[in-house]
N, C-alpha and C. Protein backbone atom coordinates (compact mmCIF):
# COMPACT_ATOMS: atom_id res chain seq x y z
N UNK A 1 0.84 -1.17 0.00
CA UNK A 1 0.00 0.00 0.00
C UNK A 1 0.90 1.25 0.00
N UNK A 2 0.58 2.31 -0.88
CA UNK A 2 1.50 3.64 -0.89
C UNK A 2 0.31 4.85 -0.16
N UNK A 3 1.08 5.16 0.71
CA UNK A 3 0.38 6.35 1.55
C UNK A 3 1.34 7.80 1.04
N UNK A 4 0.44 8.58 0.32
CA UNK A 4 1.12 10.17 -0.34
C UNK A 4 1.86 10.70 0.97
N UNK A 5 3.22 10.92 1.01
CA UNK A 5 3.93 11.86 2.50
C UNK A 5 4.15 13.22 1.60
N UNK A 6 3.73 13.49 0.71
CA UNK A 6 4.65 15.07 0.36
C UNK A 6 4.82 15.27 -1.35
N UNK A 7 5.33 16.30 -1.72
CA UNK A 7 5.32 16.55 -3.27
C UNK A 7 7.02 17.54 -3.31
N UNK A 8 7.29 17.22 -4.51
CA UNK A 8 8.52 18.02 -4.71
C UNK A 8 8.77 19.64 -5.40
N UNK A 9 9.25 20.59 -4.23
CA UNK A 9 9.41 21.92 -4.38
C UNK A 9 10.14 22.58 -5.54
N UNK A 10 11.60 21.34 -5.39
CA UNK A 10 12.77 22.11 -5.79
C UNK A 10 13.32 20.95 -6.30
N UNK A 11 14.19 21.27 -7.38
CA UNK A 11 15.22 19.63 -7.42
C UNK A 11 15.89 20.30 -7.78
N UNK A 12 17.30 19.96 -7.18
CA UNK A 12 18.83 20.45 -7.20
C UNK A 12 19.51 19.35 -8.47
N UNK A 13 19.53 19.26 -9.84
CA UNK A 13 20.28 18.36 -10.72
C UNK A 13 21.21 17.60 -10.50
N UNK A 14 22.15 18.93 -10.22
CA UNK A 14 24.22 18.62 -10.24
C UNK A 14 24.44 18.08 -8.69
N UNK A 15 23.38 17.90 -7.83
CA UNK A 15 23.73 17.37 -6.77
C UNK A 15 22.39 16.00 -6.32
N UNK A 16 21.43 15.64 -7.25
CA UNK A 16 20.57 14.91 -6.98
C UNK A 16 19.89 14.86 -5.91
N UNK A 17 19.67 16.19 -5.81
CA UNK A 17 18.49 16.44 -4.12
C UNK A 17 17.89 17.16 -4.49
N UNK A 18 16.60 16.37 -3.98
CA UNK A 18 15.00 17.02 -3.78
C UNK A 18 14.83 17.97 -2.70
N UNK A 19 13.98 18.83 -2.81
CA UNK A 19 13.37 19.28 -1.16
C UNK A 19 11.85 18.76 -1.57
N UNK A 20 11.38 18.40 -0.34
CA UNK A 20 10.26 17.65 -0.33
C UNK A 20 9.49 18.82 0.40
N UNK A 21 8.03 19.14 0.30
CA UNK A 21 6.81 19.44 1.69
C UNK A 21 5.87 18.17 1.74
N UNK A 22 6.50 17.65 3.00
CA UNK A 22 5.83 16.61 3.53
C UNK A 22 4.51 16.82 4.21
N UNK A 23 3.47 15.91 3.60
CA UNK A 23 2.18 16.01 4.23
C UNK A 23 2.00 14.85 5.04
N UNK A 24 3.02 14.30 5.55
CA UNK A 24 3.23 12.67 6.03
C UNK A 24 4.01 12.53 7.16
N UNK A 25 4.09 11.50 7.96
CA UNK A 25 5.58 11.51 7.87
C UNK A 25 6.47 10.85 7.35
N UNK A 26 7.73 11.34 7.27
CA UNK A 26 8.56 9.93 6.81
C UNK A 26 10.10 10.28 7.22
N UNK A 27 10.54 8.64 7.74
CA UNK A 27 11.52 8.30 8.27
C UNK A 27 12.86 8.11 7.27
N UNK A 28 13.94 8.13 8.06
CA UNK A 28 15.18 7.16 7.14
C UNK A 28 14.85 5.87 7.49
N UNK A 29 15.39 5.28 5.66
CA UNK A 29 15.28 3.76 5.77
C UNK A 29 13.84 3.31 5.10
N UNK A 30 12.85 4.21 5.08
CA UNK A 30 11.60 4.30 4.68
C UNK A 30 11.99 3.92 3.32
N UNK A 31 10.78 3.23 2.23
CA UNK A 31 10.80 2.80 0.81
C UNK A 31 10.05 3.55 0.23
N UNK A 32 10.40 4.54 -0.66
CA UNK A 32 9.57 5.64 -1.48
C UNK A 32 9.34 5.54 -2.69
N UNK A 33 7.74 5.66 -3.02
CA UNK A 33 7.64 5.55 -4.43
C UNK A 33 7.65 7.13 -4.93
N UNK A 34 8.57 7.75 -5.95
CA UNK A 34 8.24 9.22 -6.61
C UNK A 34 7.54 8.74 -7.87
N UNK A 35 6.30 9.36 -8.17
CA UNK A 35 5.83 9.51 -9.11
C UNK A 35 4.98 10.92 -10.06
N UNK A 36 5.54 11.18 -11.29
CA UNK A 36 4.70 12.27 -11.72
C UNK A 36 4.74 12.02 -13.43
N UNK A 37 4.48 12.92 -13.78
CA UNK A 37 4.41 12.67 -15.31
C UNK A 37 5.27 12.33 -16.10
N UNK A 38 6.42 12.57 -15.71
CA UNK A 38 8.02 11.42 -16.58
C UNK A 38 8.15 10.73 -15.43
N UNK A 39 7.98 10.68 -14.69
CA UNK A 39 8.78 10.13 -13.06
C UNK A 39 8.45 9.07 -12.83
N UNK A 40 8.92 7.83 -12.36
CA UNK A 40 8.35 6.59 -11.67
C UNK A 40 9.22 5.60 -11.37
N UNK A 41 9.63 5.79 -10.13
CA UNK A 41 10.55 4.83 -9.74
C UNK A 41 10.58 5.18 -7.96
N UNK A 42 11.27 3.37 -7.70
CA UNK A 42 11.19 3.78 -5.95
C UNK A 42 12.50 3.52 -5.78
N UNK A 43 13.01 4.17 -4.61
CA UNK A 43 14.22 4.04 -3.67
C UNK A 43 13.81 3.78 -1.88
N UNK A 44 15.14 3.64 -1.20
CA UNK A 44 14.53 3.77 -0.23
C UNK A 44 15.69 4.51 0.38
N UNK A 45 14.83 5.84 1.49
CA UNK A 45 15.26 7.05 2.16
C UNK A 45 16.85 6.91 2.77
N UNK A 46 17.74 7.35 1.81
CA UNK A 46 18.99 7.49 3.15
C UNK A 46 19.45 8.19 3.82
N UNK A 47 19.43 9.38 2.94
CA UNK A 47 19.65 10.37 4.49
C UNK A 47 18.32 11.70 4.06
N UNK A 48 17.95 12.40 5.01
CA UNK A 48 17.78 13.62 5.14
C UNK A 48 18.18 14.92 5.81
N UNK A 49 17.94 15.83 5.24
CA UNK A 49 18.80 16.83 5.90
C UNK A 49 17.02 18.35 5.76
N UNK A 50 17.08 18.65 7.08
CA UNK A 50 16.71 20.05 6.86
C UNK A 50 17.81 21.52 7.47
N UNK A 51 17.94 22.42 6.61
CA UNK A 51 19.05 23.19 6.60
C UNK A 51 20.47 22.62 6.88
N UNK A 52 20.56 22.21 6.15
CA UNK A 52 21.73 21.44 6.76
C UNK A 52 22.74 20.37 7.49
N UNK A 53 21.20 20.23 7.96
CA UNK A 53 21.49 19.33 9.49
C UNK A 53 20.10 17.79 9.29
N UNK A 54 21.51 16.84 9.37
CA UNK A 54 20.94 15.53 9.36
C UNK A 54 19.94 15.35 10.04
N UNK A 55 18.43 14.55 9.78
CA UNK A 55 17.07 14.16 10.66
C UNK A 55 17.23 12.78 10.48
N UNK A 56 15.98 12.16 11.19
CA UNK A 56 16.25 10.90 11.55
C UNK A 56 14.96 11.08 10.74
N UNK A 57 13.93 11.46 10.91
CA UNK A 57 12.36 11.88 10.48
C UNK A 57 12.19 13.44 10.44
N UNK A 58 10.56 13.15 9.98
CA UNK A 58 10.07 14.83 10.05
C UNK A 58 8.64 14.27 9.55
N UNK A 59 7.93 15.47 9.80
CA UNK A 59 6.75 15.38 10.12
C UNK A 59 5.89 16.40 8.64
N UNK A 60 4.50 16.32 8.92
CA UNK A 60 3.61 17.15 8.06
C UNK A 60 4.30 18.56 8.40
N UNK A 61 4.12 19.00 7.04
CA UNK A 61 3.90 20.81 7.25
C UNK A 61 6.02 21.16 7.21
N UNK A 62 6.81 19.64 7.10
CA UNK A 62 8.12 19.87 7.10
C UNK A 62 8.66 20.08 5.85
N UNK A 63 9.60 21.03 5.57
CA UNK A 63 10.47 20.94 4.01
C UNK A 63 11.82 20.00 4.69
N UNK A 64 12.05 18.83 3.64
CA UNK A 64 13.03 18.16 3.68
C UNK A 64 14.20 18.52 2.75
N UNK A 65 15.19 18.19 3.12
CA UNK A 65 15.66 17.89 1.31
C UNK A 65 16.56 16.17 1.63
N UNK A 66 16.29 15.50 0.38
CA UNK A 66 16.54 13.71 0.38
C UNK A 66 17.05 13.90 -0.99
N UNK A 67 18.47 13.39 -0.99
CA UNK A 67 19.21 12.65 -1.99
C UNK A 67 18.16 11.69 -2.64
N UNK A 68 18.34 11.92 -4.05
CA UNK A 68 17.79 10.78 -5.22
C UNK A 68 18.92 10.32 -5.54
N UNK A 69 18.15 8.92 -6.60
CA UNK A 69 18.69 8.48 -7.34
C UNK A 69 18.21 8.46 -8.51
N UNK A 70 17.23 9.08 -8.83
CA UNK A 70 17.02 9.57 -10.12
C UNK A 70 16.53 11.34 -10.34
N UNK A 71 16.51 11.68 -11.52
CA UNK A 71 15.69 12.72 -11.69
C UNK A 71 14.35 12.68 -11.80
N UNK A 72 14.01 14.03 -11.11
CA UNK A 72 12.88 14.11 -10.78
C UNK A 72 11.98 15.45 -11.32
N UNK A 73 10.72 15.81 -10.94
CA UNK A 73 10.70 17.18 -11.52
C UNK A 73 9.92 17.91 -10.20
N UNK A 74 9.73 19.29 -10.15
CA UNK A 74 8.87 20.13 -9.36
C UNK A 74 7.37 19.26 -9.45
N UNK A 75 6.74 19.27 -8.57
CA UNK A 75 5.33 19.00 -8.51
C UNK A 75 5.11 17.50 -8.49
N UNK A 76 6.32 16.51 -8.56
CA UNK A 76 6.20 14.96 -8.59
C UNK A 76 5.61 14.71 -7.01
N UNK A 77 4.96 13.89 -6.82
CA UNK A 77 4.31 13.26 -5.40
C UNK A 77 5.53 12.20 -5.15
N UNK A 78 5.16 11.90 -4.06
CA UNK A 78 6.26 11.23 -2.90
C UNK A 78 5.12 10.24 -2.14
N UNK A 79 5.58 8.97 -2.57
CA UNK A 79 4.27 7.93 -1.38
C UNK A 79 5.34 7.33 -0.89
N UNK A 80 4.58 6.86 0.39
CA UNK A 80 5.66 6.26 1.04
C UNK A 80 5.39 4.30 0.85
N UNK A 81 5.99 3.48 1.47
CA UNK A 81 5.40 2.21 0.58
C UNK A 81 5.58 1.33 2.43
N UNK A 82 3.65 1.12 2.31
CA UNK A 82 3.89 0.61 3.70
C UNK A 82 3.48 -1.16 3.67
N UNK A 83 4.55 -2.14 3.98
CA UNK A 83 4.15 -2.97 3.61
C UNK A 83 2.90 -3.46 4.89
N UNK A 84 1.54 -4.22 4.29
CA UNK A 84 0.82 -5.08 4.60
C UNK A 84 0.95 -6.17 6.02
């Protein structure tokens, strides 16, 4: 089952980081599906950082930013993948 945590603000190219606004929460280690209109593929969370500074989690109403492994675009959704 994929539960929506958030949508993407910003994507940094030359460094493969998103900033996320999370409507969810979500952890490191978590399995994420990104999907949007070119987009579709999952990873799972390794690090996050807000300003700078490494989180373990974060909550609704949080801007993240999370290393990809792929490209992504502004406005792609973020589910999180909760297994059954």
């Amino acid at each position: 089952m994929d539960i929506r945590v958030g949508k993407v603000t910003h994507y940094y190219n030359h460094i493969s980081v998103a900033v996320l606004e999370l409507t969810g929460e979500l952890k490191v280690g978590e399995k994420i599906h990104i999907l949007g209109r070119t987009t579709d593929f999952y990873q799972q969370v390794g690090s996050m950082e807000i300003e700078h500074q490494k989180i373990q989690s974060a909550g609704p109403g949080t801007d993240v930013a999370l290393k990809v492994i792929e490209s992504l675009r502004k406005g792609d959704v973020i589910f999180k993948i909760v297994e059954d």
